[in-house]
N, C-alpha and C. Protein backbone atom coordinates (compact mmCIF):
# COMPACT_ATOMS: atom_id res chain seq x y z
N UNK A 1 0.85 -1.18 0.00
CA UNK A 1 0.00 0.00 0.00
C UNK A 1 0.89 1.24 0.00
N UNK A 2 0.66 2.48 -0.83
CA UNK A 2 1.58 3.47 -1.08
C UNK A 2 1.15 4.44 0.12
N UNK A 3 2.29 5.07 0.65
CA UNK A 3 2.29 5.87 1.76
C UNK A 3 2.31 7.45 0.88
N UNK A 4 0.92 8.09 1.69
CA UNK A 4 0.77 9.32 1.11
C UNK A 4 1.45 10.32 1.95
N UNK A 5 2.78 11.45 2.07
CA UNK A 5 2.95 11.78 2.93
C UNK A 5 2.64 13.55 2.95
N UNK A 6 2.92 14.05 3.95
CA UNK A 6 2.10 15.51 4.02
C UNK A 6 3.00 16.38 3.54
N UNK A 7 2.61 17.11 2.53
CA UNK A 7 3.25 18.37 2.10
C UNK A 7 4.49 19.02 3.50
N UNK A 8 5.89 18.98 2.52
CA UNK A 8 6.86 20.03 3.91
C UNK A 8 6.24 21.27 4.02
N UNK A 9 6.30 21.63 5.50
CA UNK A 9 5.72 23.44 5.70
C UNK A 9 6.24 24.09 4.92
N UNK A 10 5.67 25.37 4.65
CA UNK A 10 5.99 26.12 3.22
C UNK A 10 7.35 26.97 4.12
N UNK A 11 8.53 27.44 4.07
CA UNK A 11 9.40 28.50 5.04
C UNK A 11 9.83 29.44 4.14
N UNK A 12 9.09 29.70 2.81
CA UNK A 12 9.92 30.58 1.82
C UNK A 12 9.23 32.40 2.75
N UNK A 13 10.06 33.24 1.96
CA UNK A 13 9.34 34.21 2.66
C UNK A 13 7.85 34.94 2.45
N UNK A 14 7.71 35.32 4.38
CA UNK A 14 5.98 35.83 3.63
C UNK A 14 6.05 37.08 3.04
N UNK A 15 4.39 36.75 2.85
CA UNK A 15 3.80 37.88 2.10
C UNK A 15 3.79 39.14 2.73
N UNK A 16 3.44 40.38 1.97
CA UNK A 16 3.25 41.81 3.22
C UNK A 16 1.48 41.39 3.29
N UNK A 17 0.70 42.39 3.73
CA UNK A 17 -0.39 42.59 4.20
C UNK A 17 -1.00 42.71 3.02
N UNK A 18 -0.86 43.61 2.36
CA UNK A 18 -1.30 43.65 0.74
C UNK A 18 -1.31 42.49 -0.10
N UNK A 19 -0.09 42.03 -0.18
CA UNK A 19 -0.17 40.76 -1.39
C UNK A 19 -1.04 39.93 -1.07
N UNK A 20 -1.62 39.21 0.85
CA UNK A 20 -2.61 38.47 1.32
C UNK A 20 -3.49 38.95 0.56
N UNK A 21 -4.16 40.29 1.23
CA UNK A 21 -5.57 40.81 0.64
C UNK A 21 -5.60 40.66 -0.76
N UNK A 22 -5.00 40.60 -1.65
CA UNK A 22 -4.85 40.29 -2.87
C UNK A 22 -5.52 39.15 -3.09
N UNK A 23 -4.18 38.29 -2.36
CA UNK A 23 -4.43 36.44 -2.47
C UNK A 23 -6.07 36.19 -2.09
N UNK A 24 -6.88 36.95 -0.84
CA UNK A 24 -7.78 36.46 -0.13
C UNK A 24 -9.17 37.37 -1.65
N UNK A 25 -8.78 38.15 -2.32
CA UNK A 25 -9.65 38.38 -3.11
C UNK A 25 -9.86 37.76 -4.30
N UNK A 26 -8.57 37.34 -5.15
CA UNK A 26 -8.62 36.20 -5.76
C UNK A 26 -9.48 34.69 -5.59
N UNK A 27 -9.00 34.47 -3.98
CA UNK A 27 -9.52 33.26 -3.76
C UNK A 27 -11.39 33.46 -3.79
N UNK A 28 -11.58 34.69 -3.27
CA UNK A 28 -13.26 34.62 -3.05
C UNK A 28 -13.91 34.88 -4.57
N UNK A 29 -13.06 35.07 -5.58
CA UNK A 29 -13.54 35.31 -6.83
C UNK A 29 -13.35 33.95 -7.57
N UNK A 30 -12.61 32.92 -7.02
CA UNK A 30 -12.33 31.79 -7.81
C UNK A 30 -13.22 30.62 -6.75
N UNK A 31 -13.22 31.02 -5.60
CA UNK A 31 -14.53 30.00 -5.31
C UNK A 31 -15.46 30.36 -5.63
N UNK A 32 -16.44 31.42 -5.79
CA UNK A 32 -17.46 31.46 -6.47
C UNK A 32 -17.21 30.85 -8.07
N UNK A 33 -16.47 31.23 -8.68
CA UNK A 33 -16.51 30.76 -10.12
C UNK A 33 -16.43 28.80 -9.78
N UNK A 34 -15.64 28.70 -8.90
CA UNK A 34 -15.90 27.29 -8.62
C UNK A 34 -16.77 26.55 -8.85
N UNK A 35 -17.82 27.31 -8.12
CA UNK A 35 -19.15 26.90 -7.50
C UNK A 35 -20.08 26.86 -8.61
N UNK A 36 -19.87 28.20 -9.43
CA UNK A 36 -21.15 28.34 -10.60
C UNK A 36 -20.60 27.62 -12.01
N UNK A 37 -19.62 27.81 -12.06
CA UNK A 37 -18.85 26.78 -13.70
C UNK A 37 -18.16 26.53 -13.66
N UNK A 38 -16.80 25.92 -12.66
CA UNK A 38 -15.92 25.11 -12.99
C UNK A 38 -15.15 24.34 -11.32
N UNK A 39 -16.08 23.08 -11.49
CA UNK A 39 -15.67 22.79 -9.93
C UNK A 39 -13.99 21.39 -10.25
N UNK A 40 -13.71 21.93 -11.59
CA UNK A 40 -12.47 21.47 -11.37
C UNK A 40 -11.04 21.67 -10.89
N UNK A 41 -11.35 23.28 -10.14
CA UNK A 41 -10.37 23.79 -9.56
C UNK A 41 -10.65 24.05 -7.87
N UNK A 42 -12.19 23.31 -7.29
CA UNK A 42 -11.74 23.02 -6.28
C UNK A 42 -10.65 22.55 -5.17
N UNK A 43 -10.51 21.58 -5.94
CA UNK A 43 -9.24 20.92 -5.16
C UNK A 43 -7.69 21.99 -4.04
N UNK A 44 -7.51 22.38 -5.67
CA UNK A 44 -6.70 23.41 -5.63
C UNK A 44 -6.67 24.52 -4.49
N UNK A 45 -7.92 24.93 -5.15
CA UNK A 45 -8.48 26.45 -4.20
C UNK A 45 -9.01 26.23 -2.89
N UNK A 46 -9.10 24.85 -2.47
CA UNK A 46 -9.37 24.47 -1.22
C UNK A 46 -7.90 24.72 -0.60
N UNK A 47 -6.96 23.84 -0.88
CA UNK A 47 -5.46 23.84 -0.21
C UNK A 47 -5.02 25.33 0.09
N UNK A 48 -4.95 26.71 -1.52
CA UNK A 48 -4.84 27.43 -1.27
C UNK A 48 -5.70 28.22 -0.38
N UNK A 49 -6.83 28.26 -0.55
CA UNK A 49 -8.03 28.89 1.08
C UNK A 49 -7.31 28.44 2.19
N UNK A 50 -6.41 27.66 2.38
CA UNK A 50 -5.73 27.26 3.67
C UNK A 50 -4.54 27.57 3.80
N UNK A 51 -3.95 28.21 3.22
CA UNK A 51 -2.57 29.10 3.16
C UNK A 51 -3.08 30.38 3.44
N UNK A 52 -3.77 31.20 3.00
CA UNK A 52 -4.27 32.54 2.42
C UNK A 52 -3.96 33.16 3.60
N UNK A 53 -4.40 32.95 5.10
CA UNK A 53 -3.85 33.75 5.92
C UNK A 53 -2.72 33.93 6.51
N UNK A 54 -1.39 32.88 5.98
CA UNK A 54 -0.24 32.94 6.45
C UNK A 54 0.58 32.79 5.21
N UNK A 55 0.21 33.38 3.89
CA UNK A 55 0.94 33.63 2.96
C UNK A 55 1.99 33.91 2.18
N UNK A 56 2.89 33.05 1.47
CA UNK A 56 4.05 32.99 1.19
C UNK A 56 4.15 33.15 -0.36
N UNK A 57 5.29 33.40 0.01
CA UNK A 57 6.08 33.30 -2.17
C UNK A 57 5.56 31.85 -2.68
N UNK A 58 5.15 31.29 -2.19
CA UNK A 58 5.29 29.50 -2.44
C UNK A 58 3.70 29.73 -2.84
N UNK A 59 2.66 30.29 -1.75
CA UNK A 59 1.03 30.56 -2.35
C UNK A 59 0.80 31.49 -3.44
N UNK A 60 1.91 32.73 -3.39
CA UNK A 60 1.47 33.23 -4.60
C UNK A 60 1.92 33.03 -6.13
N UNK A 61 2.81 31.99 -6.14
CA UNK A 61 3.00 31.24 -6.68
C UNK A 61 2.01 30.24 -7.60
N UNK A 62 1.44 29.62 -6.61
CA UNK A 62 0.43 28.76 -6.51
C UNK A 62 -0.83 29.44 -6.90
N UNK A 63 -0.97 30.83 -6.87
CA UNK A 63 -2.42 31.62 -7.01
C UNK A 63 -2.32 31.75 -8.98
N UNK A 64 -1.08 32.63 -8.84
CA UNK A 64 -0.80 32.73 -10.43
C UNK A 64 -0.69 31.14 -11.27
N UNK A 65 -0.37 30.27 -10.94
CA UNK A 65 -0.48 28.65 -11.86
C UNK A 65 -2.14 28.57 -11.58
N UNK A 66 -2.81 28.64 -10.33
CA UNK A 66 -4.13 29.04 -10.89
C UNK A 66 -4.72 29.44 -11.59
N UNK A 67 -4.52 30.84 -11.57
CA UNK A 67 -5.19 32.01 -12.92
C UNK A 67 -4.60 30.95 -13.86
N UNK A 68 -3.42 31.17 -14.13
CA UNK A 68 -2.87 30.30 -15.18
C UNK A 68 -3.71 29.36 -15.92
N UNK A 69 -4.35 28.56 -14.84
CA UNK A 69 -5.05 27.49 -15.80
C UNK A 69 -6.78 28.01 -15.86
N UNK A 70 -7.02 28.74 -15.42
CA UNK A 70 -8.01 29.16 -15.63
C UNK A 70 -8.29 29.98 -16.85
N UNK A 71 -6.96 30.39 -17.42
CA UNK A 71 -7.10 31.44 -18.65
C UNK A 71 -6.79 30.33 -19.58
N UNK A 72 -5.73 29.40 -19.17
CA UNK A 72 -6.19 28.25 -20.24
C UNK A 72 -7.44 27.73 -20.92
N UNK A 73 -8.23 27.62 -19.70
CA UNK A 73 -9.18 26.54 -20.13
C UNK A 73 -10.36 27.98 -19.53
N UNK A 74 -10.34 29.05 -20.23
CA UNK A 74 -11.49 29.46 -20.64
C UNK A 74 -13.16 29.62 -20.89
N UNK A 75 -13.36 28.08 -21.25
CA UNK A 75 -14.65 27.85 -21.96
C UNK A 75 -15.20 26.92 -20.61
N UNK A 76 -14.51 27.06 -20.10
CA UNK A 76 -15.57 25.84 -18.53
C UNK A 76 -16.86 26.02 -18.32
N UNK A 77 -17.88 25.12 -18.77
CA UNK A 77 -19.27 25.04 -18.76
C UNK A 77 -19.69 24.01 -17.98
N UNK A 78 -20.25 23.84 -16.69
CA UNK A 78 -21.13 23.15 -16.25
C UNK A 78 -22.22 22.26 -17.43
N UNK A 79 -22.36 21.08 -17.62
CA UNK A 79 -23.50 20.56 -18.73
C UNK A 79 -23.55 19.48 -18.23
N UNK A 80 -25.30 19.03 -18.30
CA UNK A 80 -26.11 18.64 -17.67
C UNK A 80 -27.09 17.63 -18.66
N UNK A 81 -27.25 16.51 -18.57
CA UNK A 81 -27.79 15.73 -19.37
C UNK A 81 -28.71 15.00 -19.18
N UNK A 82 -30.04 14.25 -19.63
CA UNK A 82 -30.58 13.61 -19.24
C UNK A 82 -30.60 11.89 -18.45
N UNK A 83 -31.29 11.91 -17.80
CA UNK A 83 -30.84 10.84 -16.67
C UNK A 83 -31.73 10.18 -16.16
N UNK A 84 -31.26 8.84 -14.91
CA UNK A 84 -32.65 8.56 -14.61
C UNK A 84 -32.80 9.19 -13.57
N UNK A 85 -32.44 9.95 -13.24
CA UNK A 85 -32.65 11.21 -11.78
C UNK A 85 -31.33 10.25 -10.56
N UNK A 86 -30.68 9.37 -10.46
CA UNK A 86 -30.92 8.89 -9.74
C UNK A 86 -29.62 9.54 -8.68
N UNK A 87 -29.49 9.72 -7.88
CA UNK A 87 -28.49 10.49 -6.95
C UNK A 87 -27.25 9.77 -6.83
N UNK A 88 -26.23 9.95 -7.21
CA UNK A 88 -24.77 9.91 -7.25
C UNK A 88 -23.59 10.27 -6.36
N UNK A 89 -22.69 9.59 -5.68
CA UNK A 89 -21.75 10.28 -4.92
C UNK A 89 -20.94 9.72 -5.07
N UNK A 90 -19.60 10.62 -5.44
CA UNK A 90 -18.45 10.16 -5.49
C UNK A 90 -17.46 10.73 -3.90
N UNK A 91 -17.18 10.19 -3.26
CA UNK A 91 -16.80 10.76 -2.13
C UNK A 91 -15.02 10.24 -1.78
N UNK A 92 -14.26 11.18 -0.78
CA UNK A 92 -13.46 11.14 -0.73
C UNK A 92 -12.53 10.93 0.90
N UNK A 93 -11.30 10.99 1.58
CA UNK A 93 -11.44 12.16 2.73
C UNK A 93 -10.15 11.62 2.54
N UNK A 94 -9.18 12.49 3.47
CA UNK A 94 -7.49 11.89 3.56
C UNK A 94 -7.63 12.51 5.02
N UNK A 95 -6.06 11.84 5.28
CA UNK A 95 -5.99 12.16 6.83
C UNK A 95 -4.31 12.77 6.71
N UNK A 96 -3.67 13.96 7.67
CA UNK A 96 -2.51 14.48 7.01
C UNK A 96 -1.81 14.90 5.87
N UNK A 97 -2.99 15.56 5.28
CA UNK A 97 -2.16 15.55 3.78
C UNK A 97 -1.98 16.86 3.43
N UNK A 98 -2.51 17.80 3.84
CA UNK A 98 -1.62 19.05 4.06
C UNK A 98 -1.08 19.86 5.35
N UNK A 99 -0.10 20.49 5.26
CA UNK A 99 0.76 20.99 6.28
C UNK A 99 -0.29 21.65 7.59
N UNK A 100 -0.49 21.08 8.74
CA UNK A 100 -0.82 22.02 9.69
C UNK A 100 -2.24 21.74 10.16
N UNK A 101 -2.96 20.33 9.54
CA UNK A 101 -4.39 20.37 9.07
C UNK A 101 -4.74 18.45 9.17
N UNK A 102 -5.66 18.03 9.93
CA UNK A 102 -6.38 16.68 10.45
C UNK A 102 -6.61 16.39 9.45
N UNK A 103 -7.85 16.46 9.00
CA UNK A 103 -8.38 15.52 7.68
C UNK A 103 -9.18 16.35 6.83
N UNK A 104 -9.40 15.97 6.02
CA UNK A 104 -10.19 16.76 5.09
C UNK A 104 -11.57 15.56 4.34
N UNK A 105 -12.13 15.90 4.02
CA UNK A 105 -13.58 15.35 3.32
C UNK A 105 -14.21 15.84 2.18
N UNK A 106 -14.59 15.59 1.11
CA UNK A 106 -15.20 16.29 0.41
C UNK A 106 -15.88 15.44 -0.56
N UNK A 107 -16.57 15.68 -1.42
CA UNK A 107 -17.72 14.60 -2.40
C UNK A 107 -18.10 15.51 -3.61
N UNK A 108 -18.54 14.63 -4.14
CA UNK A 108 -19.42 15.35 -5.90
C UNK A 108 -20.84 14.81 -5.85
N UNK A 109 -22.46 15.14 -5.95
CA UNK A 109 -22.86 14.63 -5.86
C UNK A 109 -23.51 15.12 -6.71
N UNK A 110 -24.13 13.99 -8.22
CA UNK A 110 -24.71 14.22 -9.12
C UNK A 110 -25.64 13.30 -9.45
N UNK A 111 -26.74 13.54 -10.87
CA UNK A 111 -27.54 12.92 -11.15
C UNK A 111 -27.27 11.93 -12.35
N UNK A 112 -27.02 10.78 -11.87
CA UNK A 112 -27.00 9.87 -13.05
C UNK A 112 -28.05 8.71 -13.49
N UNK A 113 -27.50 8.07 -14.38
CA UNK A 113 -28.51 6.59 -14.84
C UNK A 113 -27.81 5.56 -13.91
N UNK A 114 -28.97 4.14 -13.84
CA UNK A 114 -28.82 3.31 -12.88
C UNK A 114 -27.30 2.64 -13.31
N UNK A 115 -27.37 2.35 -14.75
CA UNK A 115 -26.13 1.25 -15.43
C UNK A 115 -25.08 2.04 -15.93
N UNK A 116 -25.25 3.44 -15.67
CA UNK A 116 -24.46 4.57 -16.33
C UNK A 116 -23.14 5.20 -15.54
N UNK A 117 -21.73 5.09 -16.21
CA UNK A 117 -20.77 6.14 -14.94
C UNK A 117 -20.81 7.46 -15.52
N UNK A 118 -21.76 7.70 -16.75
CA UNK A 118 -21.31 9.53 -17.31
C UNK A 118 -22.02 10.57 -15.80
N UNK A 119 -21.30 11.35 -15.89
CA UNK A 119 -21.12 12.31 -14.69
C UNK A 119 -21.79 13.33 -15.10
N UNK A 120 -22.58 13.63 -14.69
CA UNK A 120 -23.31 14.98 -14.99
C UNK A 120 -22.57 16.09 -13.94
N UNK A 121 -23.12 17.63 -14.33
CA UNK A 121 -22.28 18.62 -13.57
C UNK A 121 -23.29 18.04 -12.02
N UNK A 122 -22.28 19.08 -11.12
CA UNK A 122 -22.85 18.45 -9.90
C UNK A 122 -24.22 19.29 -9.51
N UNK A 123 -25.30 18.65 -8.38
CA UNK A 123 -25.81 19.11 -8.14
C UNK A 123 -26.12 20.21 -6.97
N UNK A 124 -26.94 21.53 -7.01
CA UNK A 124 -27.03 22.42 -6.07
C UNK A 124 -27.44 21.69 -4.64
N UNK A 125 -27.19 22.40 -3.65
CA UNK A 125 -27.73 22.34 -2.27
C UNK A 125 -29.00 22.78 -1.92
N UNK A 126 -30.40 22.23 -1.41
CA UNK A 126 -31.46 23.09 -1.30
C UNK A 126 -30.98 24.98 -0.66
N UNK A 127 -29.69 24.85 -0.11
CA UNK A 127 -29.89 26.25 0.61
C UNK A 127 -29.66 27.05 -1.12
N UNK A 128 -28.67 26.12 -2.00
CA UNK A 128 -27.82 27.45 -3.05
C UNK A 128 -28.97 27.09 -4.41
N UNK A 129 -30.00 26.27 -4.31
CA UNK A 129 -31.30 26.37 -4.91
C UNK A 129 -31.78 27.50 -4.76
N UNK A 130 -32.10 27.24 -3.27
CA UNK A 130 -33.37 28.48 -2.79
C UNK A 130 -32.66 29.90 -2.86
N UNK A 131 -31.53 30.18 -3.21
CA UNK A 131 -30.84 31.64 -2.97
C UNK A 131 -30.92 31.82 -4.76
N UNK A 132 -31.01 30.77 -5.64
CA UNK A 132 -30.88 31.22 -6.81
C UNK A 132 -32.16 31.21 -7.44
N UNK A 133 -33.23 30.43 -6.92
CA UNK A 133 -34.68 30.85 -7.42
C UNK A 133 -35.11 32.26 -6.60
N UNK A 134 -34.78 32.57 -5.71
CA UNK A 134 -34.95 33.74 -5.26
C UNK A 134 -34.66 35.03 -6.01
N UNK A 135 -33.64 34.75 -6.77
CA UNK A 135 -33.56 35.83 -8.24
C UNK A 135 -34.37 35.97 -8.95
N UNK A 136 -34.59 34.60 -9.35
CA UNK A 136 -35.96 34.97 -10.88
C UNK A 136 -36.98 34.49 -10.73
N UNK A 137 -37.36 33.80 -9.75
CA UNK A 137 -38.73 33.86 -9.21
C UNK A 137 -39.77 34.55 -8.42
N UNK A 138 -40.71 35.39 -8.36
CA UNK A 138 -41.52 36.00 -7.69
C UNK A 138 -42.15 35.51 -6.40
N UNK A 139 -41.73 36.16 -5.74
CA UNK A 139 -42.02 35.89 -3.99
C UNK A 139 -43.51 35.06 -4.00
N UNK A 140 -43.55 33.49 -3.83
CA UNK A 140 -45.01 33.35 -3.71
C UNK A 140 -45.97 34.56 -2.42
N UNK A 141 -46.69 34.18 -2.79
CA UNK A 141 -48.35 34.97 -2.15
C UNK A 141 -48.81 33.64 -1.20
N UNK A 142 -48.41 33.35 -0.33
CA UNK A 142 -49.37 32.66 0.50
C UNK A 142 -50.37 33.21 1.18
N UNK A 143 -51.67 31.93 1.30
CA UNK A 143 -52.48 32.49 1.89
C UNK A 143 -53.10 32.59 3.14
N UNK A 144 -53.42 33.68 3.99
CA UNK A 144 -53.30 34.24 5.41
C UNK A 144 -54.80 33.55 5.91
N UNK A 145 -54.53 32.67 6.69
CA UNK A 145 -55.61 32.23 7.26
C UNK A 145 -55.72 32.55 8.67
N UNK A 146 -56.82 33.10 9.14
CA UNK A 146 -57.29 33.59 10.37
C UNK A 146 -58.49 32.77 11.43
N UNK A 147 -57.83 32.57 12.59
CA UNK A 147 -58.97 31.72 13.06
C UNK A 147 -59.58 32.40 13.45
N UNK A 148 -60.93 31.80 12.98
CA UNK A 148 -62.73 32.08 13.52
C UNK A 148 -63.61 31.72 15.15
């Protein structure tokens, strides 16, 4: 069995105060993009979200090979296909595998066919449903019933 071992602590030098706030605005602009079209740079932007407040030449490093591949690959579209609805999880977790940090967990959970491995994009959370029908849907009208 192959031994996974934990990233060495980063000791290159830190960042000033500025280059963080930088790093920490980047990161909140690339997890959202995460989230809405391209959750293939989770991974990534998870490890870096865990540097961001003790920031080094080594993360900003790591921020720019980000952008980097993000200007590569451009066209990242979430697409979504028909299915038999049926709920999907691909799940994960490690224990020590980055510097400073217990375990980590994380999953994909999508809609596929029963005999099928094609992966559809993943699916929303009822909370990041209900925050996005809340845009273009009109506040229902319920109705006020009064006891007699």
């Amino acid at each position: 069995m192959p031994i996974q071992l934990t990233k060495p602590i980063d000791t290159t030098k830190p960042l000033s105060k500025q280059a963080i706030t930088n790093i920490q605005h980047i990161i909140g602009t690339l997890l959202y993009y995460s989230q809405a079209v391209d959750p293939t740079i989770s991974v990534a932007l998870s490890s870096l979200a865990a540097e961001q407040a003790k920031g080094t030449e080594n993360t900003a490093k790591a921020i720019v090979k980000l952008l980097n591949y993000c200007a590569t690959h451009p066209d990242a579209a979430l697409r979504y296909q028909s299915s038999d609805m049926i709920l999907r999880v691909h799940s994960d977790t490690s224990y020590l595998t980055e510097p400073r940090s217990c375990s980590q967990t994380g999953g994909y959970f999508f809609l596929g066919n029963k005999n099928d491995n094609s992966i559809n994009a993943p699916v929303l959370t009822p909370q990041e449903l209900s925050r996005l029908w809340s845009h273009w849907l009109p506040k229902p009208r319920l109705p006020v019933y009064l006891p007699t």
